[in-house]
Protein backbone atom coordinates (compact mmCIF):
# COMPACT_ATOMS: atom_id res chain seq x y z
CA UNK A 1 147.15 142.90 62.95
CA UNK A 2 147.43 142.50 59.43
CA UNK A 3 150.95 143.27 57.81
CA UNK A 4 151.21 143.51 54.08
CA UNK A 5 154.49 143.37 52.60
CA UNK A 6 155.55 145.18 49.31
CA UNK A 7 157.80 146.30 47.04
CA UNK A 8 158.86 145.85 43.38
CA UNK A 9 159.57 142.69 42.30
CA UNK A 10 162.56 140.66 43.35
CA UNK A 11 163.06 142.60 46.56
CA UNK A 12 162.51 139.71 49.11
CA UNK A 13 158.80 140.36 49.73
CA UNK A 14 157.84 136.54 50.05
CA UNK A 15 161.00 135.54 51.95
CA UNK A 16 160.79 138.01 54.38
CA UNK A 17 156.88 137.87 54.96
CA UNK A 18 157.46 133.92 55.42
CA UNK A 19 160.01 135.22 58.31
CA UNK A 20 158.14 137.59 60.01
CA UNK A 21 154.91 135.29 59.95
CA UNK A 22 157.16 132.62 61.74
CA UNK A 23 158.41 134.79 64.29
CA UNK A 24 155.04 136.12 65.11
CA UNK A 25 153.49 132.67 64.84
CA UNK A 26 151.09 134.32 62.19
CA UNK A 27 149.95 132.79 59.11
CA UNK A 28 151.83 133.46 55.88
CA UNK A 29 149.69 134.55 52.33
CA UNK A 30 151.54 135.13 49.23
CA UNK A 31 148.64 137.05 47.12
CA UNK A 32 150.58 135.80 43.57
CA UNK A 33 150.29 131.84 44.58
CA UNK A 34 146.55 132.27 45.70
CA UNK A 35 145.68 133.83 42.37
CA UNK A 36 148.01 130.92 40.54
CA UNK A 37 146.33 128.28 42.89
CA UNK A 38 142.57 129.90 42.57
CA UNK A 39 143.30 130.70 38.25
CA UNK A 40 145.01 127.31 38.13
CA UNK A 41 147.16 129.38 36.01
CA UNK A 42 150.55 131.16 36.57
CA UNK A 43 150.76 134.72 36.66
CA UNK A 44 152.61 134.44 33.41
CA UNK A 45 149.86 132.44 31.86
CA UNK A 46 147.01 134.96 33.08
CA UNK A 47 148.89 137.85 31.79
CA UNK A 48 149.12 136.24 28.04
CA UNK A 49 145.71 134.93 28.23
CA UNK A 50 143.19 137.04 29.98
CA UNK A 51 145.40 140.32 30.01
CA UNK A 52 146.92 142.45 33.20
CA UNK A 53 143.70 144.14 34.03
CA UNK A 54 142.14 140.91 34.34
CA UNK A 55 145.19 139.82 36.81
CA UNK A 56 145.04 143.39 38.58
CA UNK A 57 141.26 142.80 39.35
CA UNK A 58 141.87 139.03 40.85
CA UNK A 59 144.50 141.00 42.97
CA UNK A 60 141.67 143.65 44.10
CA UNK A 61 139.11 140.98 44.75
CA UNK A 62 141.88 138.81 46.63
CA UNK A 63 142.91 141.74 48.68
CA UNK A 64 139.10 142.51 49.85
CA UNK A 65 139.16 138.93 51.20
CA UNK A 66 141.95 139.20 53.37
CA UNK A 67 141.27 142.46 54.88
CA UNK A 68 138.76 140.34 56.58
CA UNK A 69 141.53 138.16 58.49
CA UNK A 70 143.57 139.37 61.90
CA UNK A 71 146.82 138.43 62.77
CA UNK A 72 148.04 137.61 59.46
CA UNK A 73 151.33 138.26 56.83
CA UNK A 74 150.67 139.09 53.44
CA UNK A 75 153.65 139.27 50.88
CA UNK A 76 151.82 141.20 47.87
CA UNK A 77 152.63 141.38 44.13
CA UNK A 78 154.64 143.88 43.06
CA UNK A 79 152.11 145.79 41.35
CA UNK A 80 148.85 145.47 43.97
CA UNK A 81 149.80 148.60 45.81
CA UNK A 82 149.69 150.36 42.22
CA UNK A 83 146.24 149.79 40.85
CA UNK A 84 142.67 149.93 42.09
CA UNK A 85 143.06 151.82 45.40
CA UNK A 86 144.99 148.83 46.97
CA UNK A 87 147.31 150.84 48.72
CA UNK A 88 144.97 152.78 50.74
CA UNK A 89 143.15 149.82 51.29
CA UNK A 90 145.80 148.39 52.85
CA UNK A 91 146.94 151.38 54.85
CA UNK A 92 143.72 151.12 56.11
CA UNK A 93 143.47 147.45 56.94
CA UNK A 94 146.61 147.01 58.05
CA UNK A 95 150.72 148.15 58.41
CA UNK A 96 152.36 148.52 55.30
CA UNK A 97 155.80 147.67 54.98
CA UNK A 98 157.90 148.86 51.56
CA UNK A 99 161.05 146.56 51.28
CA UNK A 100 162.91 149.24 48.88
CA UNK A 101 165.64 148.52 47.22
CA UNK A 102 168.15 149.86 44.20
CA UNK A 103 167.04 149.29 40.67
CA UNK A 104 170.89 148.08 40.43
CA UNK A 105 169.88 145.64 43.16
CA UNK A 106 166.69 144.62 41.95
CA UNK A 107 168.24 144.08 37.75
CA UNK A 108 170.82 141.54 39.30
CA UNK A 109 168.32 139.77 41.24
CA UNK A 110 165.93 139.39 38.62
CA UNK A 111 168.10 138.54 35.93
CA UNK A 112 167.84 134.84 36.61
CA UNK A 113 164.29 134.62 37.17
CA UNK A 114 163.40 137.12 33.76
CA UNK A 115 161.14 134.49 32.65
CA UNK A 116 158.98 133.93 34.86
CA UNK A 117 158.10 137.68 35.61
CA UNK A 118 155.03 138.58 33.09
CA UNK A 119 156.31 142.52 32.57
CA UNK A 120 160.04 141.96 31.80
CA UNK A 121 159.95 138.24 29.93
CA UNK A 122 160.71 140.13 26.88
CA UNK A 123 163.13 142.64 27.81
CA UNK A 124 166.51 142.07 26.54
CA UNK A 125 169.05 141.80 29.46
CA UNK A 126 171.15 144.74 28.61
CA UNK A 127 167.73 146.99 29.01
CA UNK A 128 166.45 145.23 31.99
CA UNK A 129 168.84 147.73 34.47
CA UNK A 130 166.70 150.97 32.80
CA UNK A 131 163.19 149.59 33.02
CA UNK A 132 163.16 148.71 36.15
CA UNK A 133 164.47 151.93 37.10
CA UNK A 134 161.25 153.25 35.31
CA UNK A 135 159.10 151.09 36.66
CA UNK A 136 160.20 151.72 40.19
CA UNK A 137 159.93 155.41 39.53
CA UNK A 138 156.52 154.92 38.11
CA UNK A 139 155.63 152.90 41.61
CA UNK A 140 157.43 154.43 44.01
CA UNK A 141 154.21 156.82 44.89
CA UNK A 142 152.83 154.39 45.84
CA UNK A 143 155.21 152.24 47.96
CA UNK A 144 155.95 155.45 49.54
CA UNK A 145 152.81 155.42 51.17
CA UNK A 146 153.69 152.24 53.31
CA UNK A 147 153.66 153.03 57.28
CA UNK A 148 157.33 151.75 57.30
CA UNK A 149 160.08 151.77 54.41
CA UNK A 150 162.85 149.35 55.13
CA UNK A 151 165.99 148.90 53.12
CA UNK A 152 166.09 145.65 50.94
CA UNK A 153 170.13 145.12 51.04
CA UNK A 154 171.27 143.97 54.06
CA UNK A 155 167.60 143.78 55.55
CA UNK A 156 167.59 143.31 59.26
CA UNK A 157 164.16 141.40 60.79
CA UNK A 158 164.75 142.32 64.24
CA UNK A 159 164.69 146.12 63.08
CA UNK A 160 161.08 145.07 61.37
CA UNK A 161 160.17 143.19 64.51
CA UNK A 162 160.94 145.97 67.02
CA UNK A 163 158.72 148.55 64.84
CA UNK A 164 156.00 145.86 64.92
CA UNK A 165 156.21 145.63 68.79
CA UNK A 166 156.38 149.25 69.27
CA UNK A 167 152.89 149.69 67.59
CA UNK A 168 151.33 147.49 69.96
């Protein structure tokens, strides 16, 4: 079984998919460190020097490489399920999981770590609160197409591990 996790930015997606792998005894795949570790290159730096269609086709290439694994937990980017059919792929390949949260949530979460995030570096921190409530509305269509949405606050992984068990 293949379980992808996703959701916008901020939500948990890498902490919880490092989690889950360990309780399932599954290896753990962070899609944005292989592209960093295969570019040599952070995301930020691929997004300022090649450009975010460049950065969403590593994604699309990455993901058709580990649809060919089993028994494996993949934290995504926050955009992957967005662009280039990913989503379906996924569906496809594997069980879907949207960690959703607030956009309130999310904007204090991501406040710190501004940054280092490619599509809000340059947002002023009073604005930050409204664009990712856009951008969450924007992706939502997508992330609501995951086999299982899961609130973000107060996340529980025994409630992710009992669906998991019960689609065995």
């Amino acid at each position: 079984m293949i379980i992808f996790i996703i959701g916008y930015m901020g939500c948990g997606k890498s902490t919880i998919g490092k989690k889950l792998a360990w309780k399932l005894g599954y290896p753990f795949m962070d899609t944005d460190t292989i592209i960093e570790v295969i570019a040599e290159k952070s995301i930020a730096e691929i997004f300022e020097s090649e450009g975010e269609e460049c950065f969403r086709n590593m994604e699309h290439e990455l993901l058709k490489e580990i649809i060919k694994n089993k028994n494996i937990v993949v934290s995504t980017g926050g955009g992957m399920p967005c662009f280039n059919n990913n989503m379906d792929i996924m569906n496809i390949a594997g069980t879907t999981v949207y960690i959703k949260m607030s956009h309130e949530s999310l904007a204090k979460r991501l406040t710190q770590s501004k940054q280092k995030r490619p599509l809000l570096a340059d947002i002023p921190l009073e604005e930050l609160p409204e664009t990712i409530k856009k951008n969450l509305s924007e992706r939502e269509k997508f992330y609501n197409k995951a086999k299982l949405i899961m609130k973000g606050e107060n996340f529980k992984i025994a409630e992710l591990l009992e669906f998991l068990e019960n689609l065995k």
